[in-house]
C-alpha atoms as a PDB file:
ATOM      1  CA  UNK A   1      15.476 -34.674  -3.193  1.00  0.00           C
ATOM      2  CA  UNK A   2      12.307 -34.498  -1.763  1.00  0.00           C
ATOM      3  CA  UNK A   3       9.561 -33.530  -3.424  1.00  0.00           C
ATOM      4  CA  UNK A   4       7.321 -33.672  -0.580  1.00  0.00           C
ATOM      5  CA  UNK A   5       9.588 -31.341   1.881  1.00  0.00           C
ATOM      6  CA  UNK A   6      10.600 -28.770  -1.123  1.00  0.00           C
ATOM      7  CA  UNK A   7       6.986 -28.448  -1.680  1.00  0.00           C
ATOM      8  CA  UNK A   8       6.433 -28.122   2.053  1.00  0.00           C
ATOM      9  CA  UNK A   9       9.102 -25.361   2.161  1.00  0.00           C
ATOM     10  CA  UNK A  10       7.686 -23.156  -0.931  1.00  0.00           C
ATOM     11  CA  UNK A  11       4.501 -23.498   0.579  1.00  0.00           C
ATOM     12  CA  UNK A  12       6.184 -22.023   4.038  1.00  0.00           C
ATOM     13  CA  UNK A  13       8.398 -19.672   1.881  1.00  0.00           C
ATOM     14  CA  UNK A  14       4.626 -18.148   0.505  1.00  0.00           C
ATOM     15  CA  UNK A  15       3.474 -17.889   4.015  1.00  0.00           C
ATOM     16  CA  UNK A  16       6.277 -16.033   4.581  1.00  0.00           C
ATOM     17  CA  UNK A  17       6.470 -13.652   1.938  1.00  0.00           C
ATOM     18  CA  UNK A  18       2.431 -12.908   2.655  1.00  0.00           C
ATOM     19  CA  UNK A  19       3.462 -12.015   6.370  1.00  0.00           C
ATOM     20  CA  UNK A  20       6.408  -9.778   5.289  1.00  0.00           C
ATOM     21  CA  UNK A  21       4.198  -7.791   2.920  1.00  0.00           C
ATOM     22  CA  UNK A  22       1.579  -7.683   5.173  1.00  0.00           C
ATOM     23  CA  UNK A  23       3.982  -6.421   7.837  1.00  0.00           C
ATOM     24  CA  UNK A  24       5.517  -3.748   5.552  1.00  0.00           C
ATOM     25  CA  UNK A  25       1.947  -2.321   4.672  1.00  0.00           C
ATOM     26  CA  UNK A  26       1.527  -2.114   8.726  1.00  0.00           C
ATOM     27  CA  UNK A  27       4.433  -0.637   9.315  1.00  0.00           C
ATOM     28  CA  UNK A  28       3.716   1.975   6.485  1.00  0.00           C
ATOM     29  CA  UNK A  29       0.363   2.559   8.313  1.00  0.00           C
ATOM     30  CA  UNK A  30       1.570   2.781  11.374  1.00  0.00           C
ATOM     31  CA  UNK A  31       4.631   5.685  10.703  1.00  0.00           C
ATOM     32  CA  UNK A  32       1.249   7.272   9.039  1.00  0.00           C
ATOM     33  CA  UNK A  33      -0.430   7.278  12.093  1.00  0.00           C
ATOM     34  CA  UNK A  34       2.256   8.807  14.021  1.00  0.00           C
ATOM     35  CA  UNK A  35       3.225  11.951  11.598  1.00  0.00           C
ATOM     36  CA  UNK A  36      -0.283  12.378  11.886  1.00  0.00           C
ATOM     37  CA  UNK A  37      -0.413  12.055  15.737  1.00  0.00           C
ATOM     38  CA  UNK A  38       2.745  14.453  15.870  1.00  0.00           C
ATOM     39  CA  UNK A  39       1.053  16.792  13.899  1.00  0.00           C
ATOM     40  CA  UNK A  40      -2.163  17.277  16.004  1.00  0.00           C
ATOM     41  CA  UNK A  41      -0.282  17.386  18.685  1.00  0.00           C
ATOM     42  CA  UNK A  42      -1.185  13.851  19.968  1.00  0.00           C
ATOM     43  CA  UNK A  43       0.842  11.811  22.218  1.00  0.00           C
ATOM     44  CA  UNK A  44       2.527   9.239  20.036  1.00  0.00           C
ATOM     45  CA  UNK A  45       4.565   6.867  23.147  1.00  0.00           C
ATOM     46  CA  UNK A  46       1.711   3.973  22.420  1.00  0.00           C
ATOM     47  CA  UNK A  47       1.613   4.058  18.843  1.00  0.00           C
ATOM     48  CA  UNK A  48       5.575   4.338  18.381  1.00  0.00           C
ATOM     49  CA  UNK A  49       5.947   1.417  20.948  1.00  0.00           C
ATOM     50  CA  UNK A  50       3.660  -0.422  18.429  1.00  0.00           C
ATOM     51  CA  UNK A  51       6.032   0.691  15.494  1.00  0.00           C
ATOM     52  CA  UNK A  52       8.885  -0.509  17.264  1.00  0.00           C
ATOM     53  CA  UNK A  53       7.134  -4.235  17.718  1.00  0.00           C
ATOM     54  CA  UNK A  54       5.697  -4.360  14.180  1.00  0.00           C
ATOM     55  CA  UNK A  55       9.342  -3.778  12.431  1.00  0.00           C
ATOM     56  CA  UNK A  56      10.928  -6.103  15.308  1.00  0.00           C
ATOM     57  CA  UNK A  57       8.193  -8.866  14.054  1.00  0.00           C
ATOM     58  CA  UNK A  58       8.902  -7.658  10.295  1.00  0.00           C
ATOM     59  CA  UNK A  59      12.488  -8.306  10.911  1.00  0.00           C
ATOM     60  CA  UNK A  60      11.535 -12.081  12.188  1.00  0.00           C
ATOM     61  CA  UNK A  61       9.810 -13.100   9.327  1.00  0.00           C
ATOM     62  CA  UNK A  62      12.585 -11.884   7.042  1.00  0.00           C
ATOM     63  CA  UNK A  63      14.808 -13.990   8.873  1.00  0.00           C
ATOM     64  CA  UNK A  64      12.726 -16.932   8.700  1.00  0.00           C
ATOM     65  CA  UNK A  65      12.680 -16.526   5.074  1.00  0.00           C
ATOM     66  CA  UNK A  66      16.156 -16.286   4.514  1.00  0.00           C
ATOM     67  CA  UNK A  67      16.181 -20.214   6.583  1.00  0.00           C
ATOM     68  CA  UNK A  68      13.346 -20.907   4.373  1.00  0.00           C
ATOM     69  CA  UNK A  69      15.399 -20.165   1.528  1.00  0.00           C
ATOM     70  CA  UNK A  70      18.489 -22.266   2.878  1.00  0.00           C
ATOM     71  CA  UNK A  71      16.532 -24.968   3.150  1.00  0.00           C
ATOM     72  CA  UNK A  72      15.218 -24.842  -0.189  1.00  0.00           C
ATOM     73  CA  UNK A  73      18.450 -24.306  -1.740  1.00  0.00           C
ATOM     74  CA  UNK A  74      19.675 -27.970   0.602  1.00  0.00           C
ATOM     75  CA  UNK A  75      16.282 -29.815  -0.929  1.00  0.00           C
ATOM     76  CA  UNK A  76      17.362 -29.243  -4.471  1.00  0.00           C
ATOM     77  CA  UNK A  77      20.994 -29.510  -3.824  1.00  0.00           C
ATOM     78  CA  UNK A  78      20.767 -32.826  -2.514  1.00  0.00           C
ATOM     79  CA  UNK A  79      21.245 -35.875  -5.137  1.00  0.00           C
END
């Protein structure tokens, strides 16, 4: 095993895990934003476009971390 690449890919798998709570907080925000629009009447195309991209980016990272993960699990499998 490597230690230099398994350290490599917890350091990535942090990274990761930063972005995908960042992006959930966003994404929290953002539906905020929009029942708040909706409710003053505001038109909401814009900010539920942005929505859309910010989950669509969410969903990325999540599966980036489940190959971060894989990888991990290879690195300390490996004799």
């Amino acid at each position: 095993m490597s230690m230099i690449n398994l350290e490599q890919e917890n350091d990535h798998l942090a990274q990761v895990d930063q972005h995908i709570a960042e992006g959930d907080l966003r994404v929290t925000e953002q539906i905020a934003l929009i029942e708040r629009m909706t409710k003053d009447g505001q038109d909401t195309a814009s900010a539920t476009e942005l929505l859309r991209a910010l989950k669509e980016m969410l969903e990325q990272w999540r599966w980036h971390r489940h190959l971060i993960l894989d990888r991990i699990a290879q690195l300390t499998a490996e004799p």
